[in-house]
C-alpha atoms as a PDB file:
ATOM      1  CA  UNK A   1       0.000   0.000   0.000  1.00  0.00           C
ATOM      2  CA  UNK A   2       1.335   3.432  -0.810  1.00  0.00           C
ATOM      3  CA  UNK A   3       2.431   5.351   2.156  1.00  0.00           C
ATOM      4  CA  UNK A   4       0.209   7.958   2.171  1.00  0.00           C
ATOM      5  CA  UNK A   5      -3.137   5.378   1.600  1.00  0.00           C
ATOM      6  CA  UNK A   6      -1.669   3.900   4.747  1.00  0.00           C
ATOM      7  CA  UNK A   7      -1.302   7.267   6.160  1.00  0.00           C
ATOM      8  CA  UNK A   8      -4.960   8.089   5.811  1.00  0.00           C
ATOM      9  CA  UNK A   9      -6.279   4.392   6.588  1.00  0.00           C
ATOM     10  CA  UNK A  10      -4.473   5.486  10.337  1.00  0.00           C
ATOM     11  CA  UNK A  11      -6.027   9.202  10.219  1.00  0.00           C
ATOM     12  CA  UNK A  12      -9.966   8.039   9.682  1.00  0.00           C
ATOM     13  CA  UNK A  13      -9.100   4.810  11.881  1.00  0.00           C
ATOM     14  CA  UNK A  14      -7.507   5.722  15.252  1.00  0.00           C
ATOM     15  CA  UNK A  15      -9.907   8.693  15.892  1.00  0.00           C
ATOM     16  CA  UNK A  16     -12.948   5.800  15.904  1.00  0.00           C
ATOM     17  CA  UNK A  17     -10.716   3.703  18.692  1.00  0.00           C
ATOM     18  CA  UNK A  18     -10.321   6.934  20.693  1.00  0.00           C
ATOM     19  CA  UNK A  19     -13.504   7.345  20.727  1.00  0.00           C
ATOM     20  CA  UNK A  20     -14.043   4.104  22.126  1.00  0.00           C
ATOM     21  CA  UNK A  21     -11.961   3.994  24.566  1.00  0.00           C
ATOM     22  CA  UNK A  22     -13.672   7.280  25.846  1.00  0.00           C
ATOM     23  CA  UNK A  23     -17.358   5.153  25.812  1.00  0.00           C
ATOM     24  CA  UNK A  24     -15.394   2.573  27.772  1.00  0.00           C
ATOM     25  CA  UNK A  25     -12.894   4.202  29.989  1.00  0.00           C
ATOM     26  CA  UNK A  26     -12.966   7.008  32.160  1.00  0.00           C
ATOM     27  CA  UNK A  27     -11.094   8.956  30.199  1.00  0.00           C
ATOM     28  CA  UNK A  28     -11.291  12.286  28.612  1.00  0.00           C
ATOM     29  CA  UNK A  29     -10.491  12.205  24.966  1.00  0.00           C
ATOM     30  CA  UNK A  30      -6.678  13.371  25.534  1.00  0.00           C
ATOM     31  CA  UNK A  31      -6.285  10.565  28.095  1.00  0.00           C
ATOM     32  CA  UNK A  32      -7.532   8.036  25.443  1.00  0.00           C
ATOM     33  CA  UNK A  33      -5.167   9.375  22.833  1.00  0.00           C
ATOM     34  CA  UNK A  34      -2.344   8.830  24.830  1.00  0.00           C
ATOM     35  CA  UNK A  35      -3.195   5.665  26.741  1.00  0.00           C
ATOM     36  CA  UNK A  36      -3.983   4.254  22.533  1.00  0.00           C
ATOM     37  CA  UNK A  37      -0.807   6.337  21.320  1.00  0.00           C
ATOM     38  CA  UNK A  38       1.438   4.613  24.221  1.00  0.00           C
ATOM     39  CA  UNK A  39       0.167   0.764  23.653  1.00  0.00           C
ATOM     40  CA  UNK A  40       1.378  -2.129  21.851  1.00  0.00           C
ATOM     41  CA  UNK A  41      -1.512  -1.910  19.817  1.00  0.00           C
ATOM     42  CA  UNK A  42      -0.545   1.192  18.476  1.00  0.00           C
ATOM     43  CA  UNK A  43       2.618   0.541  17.672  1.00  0.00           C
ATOM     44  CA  UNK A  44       1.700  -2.653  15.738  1.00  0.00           C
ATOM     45  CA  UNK A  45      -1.069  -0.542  13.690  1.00  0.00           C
ATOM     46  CA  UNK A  46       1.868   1.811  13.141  1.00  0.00           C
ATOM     47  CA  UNK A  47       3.894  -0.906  10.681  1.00  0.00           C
ATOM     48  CA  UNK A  48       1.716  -1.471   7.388  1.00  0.00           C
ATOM     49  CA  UNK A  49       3.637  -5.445   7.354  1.00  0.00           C
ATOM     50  CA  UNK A  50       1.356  -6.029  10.345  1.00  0.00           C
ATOM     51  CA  UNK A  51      -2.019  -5.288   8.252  1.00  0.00           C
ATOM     52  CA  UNK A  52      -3.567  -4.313  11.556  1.00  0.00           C
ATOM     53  CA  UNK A  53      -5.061  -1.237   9.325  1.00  0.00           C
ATOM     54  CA  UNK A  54      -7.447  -3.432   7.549  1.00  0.00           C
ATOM     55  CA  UNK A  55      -9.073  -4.651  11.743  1.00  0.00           C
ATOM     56  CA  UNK A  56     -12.532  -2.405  12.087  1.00  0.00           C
ATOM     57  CA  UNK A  57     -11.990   0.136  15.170  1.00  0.00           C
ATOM     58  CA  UNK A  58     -13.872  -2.579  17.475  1.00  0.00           C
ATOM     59  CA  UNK A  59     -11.540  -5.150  16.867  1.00  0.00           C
ATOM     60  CA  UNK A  60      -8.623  -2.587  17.575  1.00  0.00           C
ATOM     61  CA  UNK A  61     -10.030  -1.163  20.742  1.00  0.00           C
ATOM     62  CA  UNK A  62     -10.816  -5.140  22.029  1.00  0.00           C
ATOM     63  CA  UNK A  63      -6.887  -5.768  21.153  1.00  0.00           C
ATOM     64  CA  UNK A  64      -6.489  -2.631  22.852  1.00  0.00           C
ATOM     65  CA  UNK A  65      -8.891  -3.530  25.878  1.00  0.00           C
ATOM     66  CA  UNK A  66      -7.603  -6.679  26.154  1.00  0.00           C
ATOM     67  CA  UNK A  67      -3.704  -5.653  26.535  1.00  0.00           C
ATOM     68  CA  UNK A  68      -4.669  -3.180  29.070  1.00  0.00           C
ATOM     69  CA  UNK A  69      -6.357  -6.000  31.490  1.00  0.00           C
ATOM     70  CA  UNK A  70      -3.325  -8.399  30.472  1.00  0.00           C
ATOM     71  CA  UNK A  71      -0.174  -7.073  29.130  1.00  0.00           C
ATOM     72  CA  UNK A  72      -1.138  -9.419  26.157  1.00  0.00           C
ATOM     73  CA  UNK A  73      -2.150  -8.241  22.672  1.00  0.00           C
ATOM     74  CA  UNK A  74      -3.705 -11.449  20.537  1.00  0.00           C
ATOM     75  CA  UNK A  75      -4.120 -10.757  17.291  1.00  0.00           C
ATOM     76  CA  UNK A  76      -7.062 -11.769  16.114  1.00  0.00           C
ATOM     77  CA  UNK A  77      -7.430 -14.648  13.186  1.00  0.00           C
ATOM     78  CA  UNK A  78      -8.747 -12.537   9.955  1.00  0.00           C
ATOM     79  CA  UNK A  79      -5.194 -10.159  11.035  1.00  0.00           C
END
């Protein structure tokens, strides 16, 4: 994928996992940027060889969810 398609996948994608991290945390929307910005999650979305971009923001923020209880991040099977 070019970089800048990749580049705009993240820009229209990580807003929607913000956003539910803010449903499902009590965070403000500057908390949830930097608790997503800071996790393993992130930083796999980050590297296009991953194809994380192509996960709907649900999956994401489950991954997401998921490392915060655990310290684990499972990729799911269709990554």
């Amino acid at each position: 994928m070019e970089k800048k398609k990749f580049e705009a996948m993240l820009v229209l994608l990580v807003p929607q996992v913000i956003h539910l991290i803010v449903k499902n945390y009590p965070y403000d929307e500057i908390t949830a940027a930097k608790e997503f910005y800071n996790s393993k999650v992130y930083s796999f979305l980050e590297q296009e060889d991953t194809k994380l971009w192509h996960l709907s923001a649900l999956t994401l923020f489950n991954m997401f969810d998921e490392e915060k209880q655990t310290g684990i991040v499972t990729f799911p099977e269709e990554a």
